[in-house]
Protein backbone atom coordinates (compact mmCIF):
# COMPACT_ATOMS: atom_id res chain seq x y z
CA UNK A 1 -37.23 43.03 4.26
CA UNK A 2 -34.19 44.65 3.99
CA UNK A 3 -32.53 44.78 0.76
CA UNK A 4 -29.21 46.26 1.28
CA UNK A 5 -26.84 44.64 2.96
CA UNK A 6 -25.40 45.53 5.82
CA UNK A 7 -22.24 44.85 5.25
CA UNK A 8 -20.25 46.53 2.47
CA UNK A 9 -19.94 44.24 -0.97
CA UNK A 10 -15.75 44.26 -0.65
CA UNK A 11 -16.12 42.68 2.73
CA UNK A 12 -18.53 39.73 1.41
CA UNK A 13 -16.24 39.16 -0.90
CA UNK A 14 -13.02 38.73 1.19
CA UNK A 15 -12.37 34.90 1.68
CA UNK A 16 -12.01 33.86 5.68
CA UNK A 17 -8.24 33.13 6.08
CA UNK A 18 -7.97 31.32 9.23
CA UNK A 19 -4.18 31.47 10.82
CA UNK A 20 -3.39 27.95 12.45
CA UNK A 21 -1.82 28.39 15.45
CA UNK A 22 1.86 27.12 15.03
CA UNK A 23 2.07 24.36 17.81
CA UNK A 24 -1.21 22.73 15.55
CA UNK A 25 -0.06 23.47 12.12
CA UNK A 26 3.44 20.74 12.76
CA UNK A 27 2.01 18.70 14.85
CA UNK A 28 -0.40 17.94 11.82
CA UNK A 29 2.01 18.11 9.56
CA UNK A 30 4.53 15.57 11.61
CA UNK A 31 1.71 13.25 12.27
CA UNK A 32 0.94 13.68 8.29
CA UNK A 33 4.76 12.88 7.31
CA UNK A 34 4.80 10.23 9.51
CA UNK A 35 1.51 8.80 8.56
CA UNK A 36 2.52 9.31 4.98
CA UNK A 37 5.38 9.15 4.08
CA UNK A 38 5.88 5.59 3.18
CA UNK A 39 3.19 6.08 0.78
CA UNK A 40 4.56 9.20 -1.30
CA UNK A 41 8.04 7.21 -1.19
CA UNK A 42 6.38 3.97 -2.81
CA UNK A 43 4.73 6.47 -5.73
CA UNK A 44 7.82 8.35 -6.11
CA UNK A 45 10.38 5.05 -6.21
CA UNK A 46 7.66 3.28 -8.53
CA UNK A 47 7.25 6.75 -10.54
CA UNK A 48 10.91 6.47 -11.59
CA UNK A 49 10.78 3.65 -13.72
CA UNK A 50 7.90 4.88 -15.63
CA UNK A 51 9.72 8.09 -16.73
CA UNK A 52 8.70 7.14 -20.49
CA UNK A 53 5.54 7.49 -19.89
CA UNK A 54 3.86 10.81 -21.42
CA UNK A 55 2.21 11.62 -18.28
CA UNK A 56 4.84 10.81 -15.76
CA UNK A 57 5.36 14.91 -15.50
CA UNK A 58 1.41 15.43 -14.67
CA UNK A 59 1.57 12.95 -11.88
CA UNK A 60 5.28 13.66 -10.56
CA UNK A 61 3.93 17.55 -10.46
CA UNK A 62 1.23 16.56 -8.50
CA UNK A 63 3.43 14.11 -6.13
CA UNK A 64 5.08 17.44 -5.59
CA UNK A 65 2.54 19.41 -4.61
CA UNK A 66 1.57 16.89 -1.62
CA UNK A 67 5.03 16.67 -0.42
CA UNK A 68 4.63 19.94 -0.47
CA UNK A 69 1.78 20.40 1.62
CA UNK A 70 2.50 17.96 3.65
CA UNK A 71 6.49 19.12 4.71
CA UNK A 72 4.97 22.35 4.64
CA UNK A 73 2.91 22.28 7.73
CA UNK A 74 5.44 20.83 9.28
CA UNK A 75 7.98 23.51 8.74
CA UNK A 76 6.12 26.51 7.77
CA UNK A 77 6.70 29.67 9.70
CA UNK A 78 3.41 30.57 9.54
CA UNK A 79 0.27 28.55 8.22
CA UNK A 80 -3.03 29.64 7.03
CA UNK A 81 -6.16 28.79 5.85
CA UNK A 82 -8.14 30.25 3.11
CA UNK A 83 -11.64 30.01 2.11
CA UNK A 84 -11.68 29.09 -2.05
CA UNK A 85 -15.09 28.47 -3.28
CA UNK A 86 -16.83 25.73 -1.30
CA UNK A 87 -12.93 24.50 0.04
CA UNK A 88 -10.19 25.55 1.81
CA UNK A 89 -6.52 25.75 0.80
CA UNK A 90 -3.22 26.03 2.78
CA UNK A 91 -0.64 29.00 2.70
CA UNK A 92 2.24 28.55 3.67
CA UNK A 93 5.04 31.53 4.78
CA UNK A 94 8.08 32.01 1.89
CA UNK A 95 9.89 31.79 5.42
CA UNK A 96 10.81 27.74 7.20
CA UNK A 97 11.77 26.49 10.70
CA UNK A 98 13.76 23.87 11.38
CA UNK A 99 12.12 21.13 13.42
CA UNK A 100 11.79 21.03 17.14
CA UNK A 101 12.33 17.64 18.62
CA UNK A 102 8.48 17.08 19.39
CA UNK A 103 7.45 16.77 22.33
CA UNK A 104 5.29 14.55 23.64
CA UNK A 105 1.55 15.09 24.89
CA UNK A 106 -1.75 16.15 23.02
CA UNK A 107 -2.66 18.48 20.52
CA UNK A 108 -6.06 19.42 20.06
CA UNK A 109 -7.30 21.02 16.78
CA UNK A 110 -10.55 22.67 17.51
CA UNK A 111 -13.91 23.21 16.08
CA UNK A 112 -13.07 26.28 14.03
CA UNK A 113 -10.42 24.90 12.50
CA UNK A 114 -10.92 21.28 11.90
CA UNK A 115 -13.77 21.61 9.05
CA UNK A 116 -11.33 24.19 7.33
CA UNK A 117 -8.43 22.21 7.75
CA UNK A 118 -9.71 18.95 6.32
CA UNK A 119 -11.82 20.74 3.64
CA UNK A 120 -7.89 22.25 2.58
CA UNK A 121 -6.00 18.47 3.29
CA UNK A 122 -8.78 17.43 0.72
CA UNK A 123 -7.91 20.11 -1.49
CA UNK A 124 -4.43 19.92 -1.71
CA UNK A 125 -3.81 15.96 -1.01
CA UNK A 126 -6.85 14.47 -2.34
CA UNK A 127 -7.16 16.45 -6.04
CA UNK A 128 -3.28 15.77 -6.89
CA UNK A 129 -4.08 12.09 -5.57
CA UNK A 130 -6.65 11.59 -7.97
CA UNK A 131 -4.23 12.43 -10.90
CA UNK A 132 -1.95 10.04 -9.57
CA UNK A 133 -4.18 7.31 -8.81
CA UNK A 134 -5.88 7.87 -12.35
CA UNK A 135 -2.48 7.25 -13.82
CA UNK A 136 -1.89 4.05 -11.99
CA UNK A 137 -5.55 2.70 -13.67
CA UNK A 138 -4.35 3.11 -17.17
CA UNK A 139 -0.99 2.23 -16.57
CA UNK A 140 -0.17 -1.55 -16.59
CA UNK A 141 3.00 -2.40 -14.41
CA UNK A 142 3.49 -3.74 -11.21
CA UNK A 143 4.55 -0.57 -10.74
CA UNK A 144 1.41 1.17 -11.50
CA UNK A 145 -0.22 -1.66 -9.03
CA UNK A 146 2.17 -0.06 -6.17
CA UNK A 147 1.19 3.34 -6.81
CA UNK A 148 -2.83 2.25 -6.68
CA UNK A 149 -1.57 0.63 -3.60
CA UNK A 150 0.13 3.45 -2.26
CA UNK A 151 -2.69 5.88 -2.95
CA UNK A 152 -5.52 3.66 -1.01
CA UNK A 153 -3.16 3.53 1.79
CA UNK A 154 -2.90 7.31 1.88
CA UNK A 155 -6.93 7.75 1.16
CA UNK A 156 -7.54 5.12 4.39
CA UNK A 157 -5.33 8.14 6.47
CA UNK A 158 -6.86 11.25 5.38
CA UNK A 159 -10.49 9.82 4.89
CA UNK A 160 -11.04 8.88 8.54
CA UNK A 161 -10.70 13.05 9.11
CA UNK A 162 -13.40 13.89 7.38
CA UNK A 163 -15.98 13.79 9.52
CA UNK A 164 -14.15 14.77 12.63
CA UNK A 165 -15.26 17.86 14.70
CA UNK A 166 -12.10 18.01 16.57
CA UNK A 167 -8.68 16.63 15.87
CA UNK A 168 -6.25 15.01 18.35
CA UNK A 169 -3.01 14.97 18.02
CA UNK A 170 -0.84 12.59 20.05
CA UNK A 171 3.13 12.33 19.79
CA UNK A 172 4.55 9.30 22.48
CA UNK A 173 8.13 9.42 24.58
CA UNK A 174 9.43 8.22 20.91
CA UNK A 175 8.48 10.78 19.19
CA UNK A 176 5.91 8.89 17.21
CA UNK A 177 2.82 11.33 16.35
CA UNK A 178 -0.97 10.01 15.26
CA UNK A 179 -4.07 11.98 14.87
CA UNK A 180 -7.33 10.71 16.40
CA UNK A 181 -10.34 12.50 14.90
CA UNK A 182 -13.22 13.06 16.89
CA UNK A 183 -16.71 13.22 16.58
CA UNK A 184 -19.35 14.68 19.36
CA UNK A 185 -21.76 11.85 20.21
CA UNK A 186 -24.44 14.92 20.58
């Protein structure tokens, strides 16, 4: 048995970033906004009227960080994926795009970077929704009932991924964009 690796220590170290293609990286990220959207706006609208609350900056700061994540794909330069502990988490270029009209057809995220890309959505949307969510079950408001609402409307969108080998990506002659995970029947 061979004791010494074969591959110098530095190297093991070096987290797999993974650069999503371009064409993938907005089409996730429109079919994310779209899918979304609604949601965050709900939180955010029903976070305003709780600004006495000593928390509100906690959960607004994590609000942020999904819109962030979430806009980001879709406007990103460049997008990539990096290997943190047992996750993934997005980077995003300093540098934006504006949006291309999208057109219409299929996307196809592929086996490589599905797992990573879900293990980062998780990351980066589920942890801040947590926070938020959490807030809403102490809180008691209708408003705090909006935002639980809200949040089990975004978990039934992202949790549907999290299985999926592969990733479609489908935007119609509207413009309207969905994502279809799929899993091999093998």
């Amino acid at each position: 048995m061979d004791i010494v690796p074969n591959e110098p220590l530095q190297e093991r170290l070096e987290p797999e970033v993974i650069l999503v293609p371009k064409e993938q990286a907005r089409a996730f990220g429109r079919a994310l906004t779209q899918s979304l959207s609604p949601f965050l706006q709900e939180i955010n609208n029903s976070l305003g009227s709780l600004t006495g609350n000593p928390h509100h900056q906690i959960v607004k700061n994590a609000l942020l960080r999904i819109f962030n994540v979430v806009y980001g794909l879709e406007k990103a330069r460049e997008v990539r994926l990096k290997q943190i502990g047992p996750g993934s988490d997005f980077r995003f270029s300093e540098e934006t795009e504006e949006e291309e009209k999208p057109k219409q057809g299929e996307v196809l995220i592929d086996r490589k970077i599905t797992p990573k890309l879900v293990s980062a959505l998780n990351h980066t949307v589920r942890n801040p929704l947590f926070v938020i969510s959490g807030f809403a079950e102490i809180s008691e408001s209708e408003e705090a009932e909006n935002i639980s609402n809200a949040c089990s409307s975004i978990e039934n969108v992202i949790t549907p991924l999290s299985n999926a080998q592969k990733i479609s990506i489908t935007t119609n002659t509207e413009g309207k964009t969905t994502i279809i995970p799929i899993r091999d029947s093998s």
